[in-house]
PDB file of N, CA and C in Angstrom:
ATOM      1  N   UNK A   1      -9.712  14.063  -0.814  1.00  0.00           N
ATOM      2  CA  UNK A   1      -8.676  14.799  -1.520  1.00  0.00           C
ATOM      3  C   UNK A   1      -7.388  14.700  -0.703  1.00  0.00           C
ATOM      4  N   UNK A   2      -6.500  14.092  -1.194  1.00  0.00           N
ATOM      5  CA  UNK A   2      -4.785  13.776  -0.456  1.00  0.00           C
ATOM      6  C   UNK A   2      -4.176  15.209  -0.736  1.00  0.00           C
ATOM      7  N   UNK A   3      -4.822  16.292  -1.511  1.00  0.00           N
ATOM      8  CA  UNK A   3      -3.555  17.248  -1.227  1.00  0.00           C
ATOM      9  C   UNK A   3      -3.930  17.733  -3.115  1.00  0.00           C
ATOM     10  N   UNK A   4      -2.398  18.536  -2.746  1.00  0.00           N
ATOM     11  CA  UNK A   4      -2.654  19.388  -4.866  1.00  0.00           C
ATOM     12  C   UNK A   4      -2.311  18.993  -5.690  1.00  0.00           C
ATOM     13  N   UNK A   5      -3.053  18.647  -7.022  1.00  0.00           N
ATOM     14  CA  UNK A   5      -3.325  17.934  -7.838  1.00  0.00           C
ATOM     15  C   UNK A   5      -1.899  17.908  -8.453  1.00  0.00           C
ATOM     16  N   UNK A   6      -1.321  17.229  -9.135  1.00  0.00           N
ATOM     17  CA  UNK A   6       0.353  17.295  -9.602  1.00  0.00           C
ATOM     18  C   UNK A   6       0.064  16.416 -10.934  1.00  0.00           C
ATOM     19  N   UNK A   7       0.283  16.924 -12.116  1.00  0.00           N
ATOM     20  CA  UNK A   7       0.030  16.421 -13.398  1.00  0.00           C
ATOM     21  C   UNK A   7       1.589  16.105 -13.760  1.00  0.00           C
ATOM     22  N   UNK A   8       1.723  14.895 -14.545  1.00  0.00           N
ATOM     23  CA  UNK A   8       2.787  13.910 -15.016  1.00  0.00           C
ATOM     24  C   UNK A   8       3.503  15.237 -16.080  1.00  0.00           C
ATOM     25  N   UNK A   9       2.741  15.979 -16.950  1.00  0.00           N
ATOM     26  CA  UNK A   9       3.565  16.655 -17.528  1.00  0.00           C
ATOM     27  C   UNK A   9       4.094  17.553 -17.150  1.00  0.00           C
ATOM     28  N   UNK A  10       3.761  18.344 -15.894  1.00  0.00           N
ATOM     29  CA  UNK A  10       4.140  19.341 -15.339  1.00  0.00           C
ATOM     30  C   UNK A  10       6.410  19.018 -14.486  1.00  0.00           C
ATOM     31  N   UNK A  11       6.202  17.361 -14.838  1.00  0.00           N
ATOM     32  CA  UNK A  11       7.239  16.957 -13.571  1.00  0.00           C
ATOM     33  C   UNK A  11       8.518  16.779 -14.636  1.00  0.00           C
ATOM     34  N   UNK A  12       8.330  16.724 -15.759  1.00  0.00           N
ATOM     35  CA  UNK A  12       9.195  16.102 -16.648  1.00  0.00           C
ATOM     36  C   UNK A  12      10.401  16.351 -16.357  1.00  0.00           C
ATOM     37  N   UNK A  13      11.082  17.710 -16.012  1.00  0.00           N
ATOM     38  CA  UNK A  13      12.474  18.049 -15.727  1.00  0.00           C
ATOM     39  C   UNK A  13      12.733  16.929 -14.782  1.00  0.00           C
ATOM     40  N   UNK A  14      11.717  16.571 -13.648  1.00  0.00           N
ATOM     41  CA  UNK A  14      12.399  15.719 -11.934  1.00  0.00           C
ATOM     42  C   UNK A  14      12.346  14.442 -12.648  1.00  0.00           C
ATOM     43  N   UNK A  15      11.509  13.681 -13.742  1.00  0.00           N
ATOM     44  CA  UNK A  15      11.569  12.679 -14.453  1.00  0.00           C
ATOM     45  C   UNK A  15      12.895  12.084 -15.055  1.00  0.00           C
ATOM     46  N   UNK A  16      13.360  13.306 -15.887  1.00  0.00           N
ATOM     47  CA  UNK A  16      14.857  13.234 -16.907  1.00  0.00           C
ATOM     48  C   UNK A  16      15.960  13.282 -16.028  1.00  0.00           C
ATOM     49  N   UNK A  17      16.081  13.920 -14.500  1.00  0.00           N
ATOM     50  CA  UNK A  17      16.743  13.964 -13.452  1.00  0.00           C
ATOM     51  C   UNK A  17      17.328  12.531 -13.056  1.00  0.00           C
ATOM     52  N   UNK A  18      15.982  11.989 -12.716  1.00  0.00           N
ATOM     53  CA  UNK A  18      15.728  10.943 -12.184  1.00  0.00           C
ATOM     54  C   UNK A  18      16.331   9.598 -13.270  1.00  0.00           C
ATOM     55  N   UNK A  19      16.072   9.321 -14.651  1.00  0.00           N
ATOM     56  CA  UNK A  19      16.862   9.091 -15.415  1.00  0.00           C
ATOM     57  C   UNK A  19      17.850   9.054 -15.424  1.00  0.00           C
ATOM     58  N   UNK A  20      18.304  10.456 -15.844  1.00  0.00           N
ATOM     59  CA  UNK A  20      19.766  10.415 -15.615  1.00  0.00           C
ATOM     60  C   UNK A  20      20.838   9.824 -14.865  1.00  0.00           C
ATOM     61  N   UNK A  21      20.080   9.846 -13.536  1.00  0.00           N
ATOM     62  CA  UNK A  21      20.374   9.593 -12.362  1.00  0.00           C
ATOM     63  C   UNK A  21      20.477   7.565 -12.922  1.00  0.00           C
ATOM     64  N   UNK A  22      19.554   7.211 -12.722  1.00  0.00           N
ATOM     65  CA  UNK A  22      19.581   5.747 -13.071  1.00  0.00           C
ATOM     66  C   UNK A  22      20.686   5.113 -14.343  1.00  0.00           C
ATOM     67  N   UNK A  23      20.949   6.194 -15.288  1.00  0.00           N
ATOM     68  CA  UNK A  23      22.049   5.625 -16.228  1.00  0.00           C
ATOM     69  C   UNK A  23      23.307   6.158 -15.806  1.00  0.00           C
ATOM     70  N   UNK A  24      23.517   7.136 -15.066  1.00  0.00           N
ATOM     71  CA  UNK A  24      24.690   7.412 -14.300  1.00  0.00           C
ATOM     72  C   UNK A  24      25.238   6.366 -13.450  1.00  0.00           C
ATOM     73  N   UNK A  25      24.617   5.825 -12.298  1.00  0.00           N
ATOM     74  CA  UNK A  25      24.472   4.933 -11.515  1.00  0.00           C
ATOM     75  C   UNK A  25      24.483   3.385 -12.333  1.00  0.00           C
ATOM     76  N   UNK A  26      24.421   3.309 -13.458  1.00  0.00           N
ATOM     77  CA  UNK A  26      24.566   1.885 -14.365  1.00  0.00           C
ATOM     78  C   UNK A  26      23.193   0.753 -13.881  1.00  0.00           C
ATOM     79  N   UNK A  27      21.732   1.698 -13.615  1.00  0.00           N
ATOM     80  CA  UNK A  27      20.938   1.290 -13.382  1.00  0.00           C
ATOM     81  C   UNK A  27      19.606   1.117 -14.253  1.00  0.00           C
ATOM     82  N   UNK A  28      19.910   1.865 -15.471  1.00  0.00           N
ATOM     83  CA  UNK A  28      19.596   1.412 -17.000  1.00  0.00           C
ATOM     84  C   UNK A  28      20.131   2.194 -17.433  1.00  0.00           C
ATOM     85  N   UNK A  29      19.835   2.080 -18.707  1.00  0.00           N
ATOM     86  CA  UNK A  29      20.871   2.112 -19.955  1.00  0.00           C
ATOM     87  C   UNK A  29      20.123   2.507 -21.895  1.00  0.00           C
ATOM     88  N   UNK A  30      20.749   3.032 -22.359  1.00  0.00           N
ATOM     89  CA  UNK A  30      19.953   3.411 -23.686  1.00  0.00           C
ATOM     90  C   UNK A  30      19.911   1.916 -24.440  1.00  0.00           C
ATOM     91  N   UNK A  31      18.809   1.849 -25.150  1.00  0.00           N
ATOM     92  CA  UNK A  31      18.548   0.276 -26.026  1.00  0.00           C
ATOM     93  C   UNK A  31      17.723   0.826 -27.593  1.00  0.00           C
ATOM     94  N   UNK A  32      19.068   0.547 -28.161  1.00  0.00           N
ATOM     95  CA  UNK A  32      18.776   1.091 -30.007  1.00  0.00           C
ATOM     96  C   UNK A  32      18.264   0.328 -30.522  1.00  0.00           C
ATOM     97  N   UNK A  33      17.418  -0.739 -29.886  1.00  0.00           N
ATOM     98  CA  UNK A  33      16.581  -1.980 -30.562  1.00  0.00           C
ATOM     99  C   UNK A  33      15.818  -1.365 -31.715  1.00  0.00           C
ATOM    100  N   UNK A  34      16.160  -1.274 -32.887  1.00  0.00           N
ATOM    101  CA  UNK A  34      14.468  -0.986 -34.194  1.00  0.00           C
ATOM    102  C   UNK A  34      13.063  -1.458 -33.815  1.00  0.00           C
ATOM    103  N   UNK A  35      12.225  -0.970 -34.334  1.00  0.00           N
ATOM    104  CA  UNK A  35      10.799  -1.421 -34.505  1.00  0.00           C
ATOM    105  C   UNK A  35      10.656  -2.891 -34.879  1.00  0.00           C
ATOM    106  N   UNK A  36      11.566  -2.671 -36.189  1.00  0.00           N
ATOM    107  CA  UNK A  36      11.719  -4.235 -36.845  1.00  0.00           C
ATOM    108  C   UNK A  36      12.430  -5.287 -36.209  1.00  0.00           C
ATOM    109  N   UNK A  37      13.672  -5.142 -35.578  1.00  0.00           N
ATOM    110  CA  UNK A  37      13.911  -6.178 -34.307  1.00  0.00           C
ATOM    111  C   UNK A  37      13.001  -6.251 -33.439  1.00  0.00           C
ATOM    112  N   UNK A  38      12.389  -5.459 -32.574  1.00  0.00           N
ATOM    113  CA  UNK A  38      11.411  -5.947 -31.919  1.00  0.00           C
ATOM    114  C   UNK A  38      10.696  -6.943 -32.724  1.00  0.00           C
ATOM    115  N   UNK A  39      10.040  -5.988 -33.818  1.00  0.00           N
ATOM    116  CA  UNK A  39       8.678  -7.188 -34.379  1.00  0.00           C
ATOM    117  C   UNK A  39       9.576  -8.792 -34.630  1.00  0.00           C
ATOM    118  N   UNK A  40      10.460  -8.707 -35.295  1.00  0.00           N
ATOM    119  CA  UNK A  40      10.895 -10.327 -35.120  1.00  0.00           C
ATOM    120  C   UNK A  40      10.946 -11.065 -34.102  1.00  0.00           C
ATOM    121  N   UNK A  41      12.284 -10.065 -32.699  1.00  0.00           N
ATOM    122  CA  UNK A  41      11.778 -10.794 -31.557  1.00  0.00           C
ATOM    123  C   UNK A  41      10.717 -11.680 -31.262  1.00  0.00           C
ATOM    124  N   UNK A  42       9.675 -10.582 -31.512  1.00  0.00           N
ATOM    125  CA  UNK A  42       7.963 -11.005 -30.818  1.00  0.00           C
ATOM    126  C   UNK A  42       7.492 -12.118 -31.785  1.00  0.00           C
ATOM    127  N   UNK A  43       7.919 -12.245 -33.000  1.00  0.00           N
ATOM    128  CA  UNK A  43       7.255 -13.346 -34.017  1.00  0.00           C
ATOM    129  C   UNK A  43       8.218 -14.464 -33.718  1.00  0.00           C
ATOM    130  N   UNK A  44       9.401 -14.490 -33.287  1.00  0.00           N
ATOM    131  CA  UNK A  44      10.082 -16.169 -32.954  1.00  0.00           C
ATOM    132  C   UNK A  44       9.719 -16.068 -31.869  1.00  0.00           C
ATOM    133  N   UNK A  45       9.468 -15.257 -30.678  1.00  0.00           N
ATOM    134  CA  UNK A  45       8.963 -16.329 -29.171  1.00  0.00           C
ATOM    135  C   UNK A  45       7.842 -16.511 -29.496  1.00  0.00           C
ATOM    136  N   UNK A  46       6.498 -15.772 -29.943  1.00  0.00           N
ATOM    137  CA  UNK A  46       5.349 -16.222 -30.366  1.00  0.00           C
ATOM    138  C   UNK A  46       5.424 -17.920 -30.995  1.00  0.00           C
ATOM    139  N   UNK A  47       6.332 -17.640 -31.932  1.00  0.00           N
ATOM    140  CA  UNK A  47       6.695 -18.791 -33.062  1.00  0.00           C
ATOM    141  C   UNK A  47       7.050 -20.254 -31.619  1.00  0.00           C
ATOM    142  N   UNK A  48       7.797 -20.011 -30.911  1.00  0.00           N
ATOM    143  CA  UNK A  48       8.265 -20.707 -29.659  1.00  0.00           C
ATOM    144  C   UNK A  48       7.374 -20.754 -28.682  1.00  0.00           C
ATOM    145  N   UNK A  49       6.279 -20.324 -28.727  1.00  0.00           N
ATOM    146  CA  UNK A  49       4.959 -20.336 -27.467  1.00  0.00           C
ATOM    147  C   UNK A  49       5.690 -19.647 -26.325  1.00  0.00           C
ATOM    148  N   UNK A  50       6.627 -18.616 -25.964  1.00  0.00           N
ATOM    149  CA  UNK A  50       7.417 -17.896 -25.517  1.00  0.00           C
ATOM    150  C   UNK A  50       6.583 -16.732 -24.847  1.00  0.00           C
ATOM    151  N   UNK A  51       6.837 -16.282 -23.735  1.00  0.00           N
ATOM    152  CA  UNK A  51       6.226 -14.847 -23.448  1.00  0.00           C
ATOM    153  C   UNK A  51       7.008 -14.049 -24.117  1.00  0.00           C
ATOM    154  N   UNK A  52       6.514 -13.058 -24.450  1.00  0.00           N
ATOM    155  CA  UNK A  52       6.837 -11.825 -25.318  1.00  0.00           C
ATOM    156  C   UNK A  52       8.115 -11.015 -24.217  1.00  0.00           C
ATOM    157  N   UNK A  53       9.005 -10.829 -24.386  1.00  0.00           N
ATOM    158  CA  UNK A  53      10.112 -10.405 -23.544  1.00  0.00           C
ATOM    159  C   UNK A  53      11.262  -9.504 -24.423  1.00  0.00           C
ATOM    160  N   UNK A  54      11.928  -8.384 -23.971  1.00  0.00           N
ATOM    161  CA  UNK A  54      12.666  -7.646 -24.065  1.00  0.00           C
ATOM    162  C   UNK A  54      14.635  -8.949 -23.895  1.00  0.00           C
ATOM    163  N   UNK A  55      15.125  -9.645 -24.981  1.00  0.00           N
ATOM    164  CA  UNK A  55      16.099  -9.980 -24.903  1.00  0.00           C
ATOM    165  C   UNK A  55      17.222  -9.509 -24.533  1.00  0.00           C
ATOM    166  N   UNK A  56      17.463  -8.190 -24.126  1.00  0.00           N
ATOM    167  CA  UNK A  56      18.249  -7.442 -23.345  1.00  0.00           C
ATOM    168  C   UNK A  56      20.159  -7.479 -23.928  1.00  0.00           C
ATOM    169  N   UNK A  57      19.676  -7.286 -25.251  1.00  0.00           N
ATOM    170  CA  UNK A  57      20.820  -7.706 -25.995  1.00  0.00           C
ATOM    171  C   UNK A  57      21.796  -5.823 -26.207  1.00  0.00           C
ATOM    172  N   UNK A  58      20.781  -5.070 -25.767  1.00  0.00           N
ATOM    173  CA  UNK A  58      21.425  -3.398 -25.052  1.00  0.00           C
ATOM    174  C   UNK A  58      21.748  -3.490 -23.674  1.00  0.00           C
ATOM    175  N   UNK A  59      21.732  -4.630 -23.526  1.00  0.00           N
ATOM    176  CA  UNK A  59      21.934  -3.920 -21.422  1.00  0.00           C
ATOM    177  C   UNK A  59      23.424  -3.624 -21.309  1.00  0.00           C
ATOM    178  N   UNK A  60      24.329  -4.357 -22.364  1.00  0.00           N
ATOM    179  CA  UNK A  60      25.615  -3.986 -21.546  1.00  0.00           C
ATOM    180  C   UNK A  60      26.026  -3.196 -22.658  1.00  0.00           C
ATOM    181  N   UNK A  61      25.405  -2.800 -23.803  1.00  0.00           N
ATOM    182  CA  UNK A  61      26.088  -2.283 -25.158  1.00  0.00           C
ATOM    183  C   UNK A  61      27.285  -1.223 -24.782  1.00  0.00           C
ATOM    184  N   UNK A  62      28.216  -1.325 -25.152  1.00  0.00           N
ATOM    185  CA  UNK A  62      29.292  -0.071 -25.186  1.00  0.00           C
ATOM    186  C   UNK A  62      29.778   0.443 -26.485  1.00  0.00           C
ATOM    187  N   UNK A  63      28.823   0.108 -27.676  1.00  0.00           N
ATOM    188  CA  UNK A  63      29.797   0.228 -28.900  1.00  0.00           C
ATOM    189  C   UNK A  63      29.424   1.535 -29.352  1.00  0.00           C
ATOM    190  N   UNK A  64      29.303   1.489 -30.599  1.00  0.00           N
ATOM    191  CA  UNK A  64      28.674   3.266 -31.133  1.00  0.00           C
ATOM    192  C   UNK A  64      27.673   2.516 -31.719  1.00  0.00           C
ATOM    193  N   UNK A  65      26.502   3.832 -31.304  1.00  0.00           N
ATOM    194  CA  UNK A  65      25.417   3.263 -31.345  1.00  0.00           C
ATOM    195  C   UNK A  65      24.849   3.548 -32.644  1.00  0.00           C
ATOM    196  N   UNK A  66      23.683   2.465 -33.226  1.00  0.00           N
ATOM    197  CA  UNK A  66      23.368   2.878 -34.803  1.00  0.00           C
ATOM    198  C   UNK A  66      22.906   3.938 -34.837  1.00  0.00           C
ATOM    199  N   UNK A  67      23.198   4.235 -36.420  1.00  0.00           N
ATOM    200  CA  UNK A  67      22.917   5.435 -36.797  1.00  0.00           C
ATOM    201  C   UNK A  67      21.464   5.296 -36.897  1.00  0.00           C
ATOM    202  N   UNK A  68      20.578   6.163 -36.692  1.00  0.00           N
ATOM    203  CA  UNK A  68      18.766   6.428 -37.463  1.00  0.00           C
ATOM    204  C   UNK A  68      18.167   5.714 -36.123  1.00  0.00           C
ATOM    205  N   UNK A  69      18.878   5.701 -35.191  1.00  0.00           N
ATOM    206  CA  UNK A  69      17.841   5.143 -34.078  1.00  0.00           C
ATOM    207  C   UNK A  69      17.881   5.784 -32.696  1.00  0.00           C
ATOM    208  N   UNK A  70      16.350   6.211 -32.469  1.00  0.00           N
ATOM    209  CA  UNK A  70      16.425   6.795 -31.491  1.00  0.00           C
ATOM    210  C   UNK A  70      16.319   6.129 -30.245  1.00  0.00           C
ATOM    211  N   UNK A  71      17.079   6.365 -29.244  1.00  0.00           N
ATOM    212  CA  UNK A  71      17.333   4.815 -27.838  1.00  0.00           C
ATOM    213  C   UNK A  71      16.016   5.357 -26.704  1.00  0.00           C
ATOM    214  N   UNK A  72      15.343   4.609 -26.458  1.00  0.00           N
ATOM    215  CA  UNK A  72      14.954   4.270 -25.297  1.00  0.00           C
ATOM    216  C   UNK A  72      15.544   4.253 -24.197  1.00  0.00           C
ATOM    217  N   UNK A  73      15.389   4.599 -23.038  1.00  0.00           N
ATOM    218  CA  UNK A  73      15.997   4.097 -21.813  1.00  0.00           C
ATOM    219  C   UNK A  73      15.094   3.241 -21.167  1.00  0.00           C
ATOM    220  N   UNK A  74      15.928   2.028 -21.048  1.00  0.00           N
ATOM    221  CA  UNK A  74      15.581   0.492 -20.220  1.00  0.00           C
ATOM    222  C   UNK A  74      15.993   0.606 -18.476  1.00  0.00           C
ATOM    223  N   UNK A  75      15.000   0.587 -17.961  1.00  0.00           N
ATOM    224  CA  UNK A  75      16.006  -0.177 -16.723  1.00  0.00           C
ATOM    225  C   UNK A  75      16.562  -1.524 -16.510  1.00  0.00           C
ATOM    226  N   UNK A  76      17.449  -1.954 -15.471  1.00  0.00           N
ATOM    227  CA  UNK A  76      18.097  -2.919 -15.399  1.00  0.00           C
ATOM    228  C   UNK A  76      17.505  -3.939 -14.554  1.00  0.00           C
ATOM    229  N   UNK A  77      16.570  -4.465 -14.928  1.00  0.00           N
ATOM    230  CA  UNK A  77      15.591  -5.284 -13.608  1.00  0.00           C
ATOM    231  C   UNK A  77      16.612  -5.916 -13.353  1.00  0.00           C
ATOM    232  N   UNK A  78      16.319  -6.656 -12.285  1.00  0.00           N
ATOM    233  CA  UNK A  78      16.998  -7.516 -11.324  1.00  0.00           C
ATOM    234  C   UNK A  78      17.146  -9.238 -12.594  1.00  0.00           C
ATOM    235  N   UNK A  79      17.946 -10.176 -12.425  1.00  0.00           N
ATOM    236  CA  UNK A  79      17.815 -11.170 -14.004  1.00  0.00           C
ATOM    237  C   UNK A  79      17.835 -12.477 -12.506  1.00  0.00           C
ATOM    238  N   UNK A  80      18.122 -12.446 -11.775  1.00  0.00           N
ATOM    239  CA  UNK A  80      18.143 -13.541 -10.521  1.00  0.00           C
ATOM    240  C   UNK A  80      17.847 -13.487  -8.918  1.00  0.00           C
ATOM    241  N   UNK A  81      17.721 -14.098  -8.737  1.00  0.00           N
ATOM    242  CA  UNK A  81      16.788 -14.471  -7.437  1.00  0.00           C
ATOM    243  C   UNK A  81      15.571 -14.040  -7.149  1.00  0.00           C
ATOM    244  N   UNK A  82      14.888 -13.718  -5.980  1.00  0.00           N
ATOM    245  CA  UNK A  82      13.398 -14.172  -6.061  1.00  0.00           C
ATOM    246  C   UNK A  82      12.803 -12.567  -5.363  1.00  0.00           C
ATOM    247  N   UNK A  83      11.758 -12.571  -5.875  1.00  0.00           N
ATOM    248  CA  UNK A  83      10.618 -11.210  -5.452  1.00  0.00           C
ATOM    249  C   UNK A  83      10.210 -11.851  -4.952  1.00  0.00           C
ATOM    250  N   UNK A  84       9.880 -11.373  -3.423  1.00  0.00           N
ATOM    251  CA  UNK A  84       9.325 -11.527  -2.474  1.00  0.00           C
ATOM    252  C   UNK A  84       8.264 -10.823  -1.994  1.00  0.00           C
ATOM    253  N   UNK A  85       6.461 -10.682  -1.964  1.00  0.00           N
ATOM    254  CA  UNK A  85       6.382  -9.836  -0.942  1.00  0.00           C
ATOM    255  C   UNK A  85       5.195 -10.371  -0.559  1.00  0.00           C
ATOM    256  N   UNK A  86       4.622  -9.627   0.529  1.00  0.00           N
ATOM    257  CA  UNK A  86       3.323 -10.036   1.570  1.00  0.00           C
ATOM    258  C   UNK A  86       1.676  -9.776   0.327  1.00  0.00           C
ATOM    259  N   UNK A  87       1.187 -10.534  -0.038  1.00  0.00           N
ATOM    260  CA  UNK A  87      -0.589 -10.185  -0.726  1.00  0.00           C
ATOM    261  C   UNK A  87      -1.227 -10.281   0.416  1.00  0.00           C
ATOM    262  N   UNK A  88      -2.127  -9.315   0.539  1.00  0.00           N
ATOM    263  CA  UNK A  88      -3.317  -9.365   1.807  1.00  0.00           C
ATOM    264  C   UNK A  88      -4.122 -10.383   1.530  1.00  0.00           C
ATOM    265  N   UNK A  89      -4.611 -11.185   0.397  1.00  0.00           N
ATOM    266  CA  UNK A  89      -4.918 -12.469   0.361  1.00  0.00           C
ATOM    267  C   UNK A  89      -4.264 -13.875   0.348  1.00  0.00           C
ATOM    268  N   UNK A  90      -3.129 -13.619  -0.275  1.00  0.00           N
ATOM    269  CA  UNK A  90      -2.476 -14.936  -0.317  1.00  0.00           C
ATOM    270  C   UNK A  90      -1.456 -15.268   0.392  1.00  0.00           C
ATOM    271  N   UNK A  91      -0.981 -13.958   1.158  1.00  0.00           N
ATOM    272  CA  UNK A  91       0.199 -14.358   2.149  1.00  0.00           C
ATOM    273  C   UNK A  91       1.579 -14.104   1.491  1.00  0.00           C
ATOM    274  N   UNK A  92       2.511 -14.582   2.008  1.00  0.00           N
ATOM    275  CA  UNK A  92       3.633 -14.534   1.294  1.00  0.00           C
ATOM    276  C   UNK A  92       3.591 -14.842  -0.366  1.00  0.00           C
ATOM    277  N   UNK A  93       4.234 -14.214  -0.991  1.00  0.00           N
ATOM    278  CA  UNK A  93       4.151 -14.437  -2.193  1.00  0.00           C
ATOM    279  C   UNK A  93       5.477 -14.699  -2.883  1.00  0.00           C
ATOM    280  N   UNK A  94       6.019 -15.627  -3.812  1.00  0.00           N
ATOM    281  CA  UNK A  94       7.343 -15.658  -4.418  1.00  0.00           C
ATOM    282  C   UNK A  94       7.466 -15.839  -5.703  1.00  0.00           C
ATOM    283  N   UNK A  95       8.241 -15.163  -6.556  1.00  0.00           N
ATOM    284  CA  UNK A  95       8.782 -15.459  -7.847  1.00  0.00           C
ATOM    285  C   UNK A  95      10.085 -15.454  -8.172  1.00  0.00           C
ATOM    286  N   UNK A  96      10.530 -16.122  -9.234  1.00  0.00           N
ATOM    287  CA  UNK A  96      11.503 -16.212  -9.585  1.00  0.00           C
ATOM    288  C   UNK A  96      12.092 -14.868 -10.633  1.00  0.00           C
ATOM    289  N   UNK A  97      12.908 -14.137 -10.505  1.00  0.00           N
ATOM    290  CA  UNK A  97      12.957 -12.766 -10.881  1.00  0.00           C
ATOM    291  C   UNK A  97      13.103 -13.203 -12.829  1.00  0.00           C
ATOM    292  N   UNK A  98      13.895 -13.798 -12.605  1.00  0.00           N
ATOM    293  CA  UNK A  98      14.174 -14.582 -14.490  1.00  0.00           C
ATOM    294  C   UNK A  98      12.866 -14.549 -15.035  1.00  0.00           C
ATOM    295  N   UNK A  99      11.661 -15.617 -14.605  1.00  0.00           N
ATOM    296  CA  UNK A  99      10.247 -15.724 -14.682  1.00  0.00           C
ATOM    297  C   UNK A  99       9.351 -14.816 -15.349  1.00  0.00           C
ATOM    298  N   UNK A 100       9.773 -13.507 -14.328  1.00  0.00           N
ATOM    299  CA  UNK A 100       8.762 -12.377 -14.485  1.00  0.00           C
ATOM    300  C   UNK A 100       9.796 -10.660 -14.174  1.00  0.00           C
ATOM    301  N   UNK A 101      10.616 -10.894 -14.801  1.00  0.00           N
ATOM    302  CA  UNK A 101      11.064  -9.163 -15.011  1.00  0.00           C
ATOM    303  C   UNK A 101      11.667  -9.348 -16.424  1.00  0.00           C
ATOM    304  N   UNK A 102      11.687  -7.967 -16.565  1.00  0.00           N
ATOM    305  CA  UNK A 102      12.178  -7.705 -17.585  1.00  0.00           C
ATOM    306  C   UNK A 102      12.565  -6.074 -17.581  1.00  0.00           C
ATOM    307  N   UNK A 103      13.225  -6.224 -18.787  1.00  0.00           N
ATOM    308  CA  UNK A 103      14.255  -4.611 -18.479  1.00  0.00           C
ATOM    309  C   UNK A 103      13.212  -3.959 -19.313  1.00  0.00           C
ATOM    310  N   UNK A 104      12.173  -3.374 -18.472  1.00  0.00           N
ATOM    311  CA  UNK A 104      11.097  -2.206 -19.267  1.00  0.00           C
ATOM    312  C   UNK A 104      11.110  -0.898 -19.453  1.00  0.00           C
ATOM    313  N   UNK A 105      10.683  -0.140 -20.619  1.00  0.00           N
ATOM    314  CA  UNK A 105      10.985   1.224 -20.639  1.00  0.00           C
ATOM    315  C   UNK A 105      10.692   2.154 -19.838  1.00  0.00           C
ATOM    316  N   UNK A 106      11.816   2.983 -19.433  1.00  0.00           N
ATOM    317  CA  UNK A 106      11.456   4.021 -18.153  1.00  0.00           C
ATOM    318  C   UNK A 106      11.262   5.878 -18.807  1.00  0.00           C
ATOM    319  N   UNK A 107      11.859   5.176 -20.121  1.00  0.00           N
ATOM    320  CA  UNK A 107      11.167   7.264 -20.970  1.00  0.00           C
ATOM    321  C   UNK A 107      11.578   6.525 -22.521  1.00  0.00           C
ATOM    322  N   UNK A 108      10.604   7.107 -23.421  1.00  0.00           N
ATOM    323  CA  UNK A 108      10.438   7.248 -24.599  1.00  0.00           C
ATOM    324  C   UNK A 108      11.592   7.607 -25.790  1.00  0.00           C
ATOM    325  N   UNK A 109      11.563   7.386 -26.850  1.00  0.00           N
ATOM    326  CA  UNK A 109      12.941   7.505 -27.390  1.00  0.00           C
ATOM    327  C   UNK A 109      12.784   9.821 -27.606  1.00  0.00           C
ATOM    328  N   UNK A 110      11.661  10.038 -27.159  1.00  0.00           N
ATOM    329  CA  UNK A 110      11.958  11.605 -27.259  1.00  0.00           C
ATOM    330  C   UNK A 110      12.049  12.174 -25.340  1.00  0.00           C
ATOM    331  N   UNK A 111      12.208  11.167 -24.715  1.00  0.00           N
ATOM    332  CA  UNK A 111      12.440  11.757 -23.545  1.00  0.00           C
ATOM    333  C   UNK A 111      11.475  11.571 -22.795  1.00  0.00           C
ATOM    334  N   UNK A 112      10.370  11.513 -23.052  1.00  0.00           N
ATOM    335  CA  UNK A 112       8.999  11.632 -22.259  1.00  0.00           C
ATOM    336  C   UNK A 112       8.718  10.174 -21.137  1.00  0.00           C
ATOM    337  N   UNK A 113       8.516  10.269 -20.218  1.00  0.00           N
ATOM    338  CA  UNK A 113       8.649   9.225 -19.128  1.00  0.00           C
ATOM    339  C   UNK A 113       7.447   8.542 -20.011  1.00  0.00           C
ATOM    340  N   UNK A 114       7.678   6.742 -19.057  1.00  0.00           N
ATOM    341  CA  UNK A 114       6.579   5.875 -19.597  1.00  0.00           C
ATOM    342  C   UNK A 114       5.420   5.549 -18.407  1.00  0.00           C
TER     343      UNK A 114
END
């Protein structure tokens, strides 16, 4: 036992904090993508033998945002140069950040962390 038990719903205020904090800082950002843009997204890279990826066509949005959609907050992964770190089996490890990030959801379009 590491100590007292701390349940995810109990934290939500230090969660939305923490948020905040990240779109203040221009470290993500709200993304009014629809259900139905997604699903297309996912059916032309599918269609393209494509990994399934977040096109990040909200990362810099400044306009007014659509009406009937509730935004997500994205973070801003890193879009270049390389992740680096030590695997206890394989040693150094490297990727290309383009490769393998993507701007993933950090709370729900009602607030609730992911």
């Amino acid at each position: 036992h590491d100590g007292e038990v701390t349940y995810q719903s109990e934290r939500f205020d230090l969660y939305k904090e923490y948020v905040k904090k990240l779109l203040d800082e221009d470290k993500a950002y709200y993304c009014y993508m629809s259900k139905e843009e997604l699903e297309e997204l996912r059916a032309k890279q599918e269609a393209a033998k494509e990994r399934p990826r977040y096109d990040g066509r909200y990362r810099e949005f400044k306009g007014t945002p659509p009406q009937g959609i509730e935004p997500v907050v994205r973070i801003k992964a890193p879009q270049s140069g390389e992740i680096v770190f030590e695997d206890g089996v394989k040693g150094e490890v490297k990727f290309k950040a383009e490769d393998i990030m993507d701007d993933f959801i950090i709370a729900r379009s009602d607030g609730t962390p992911t």
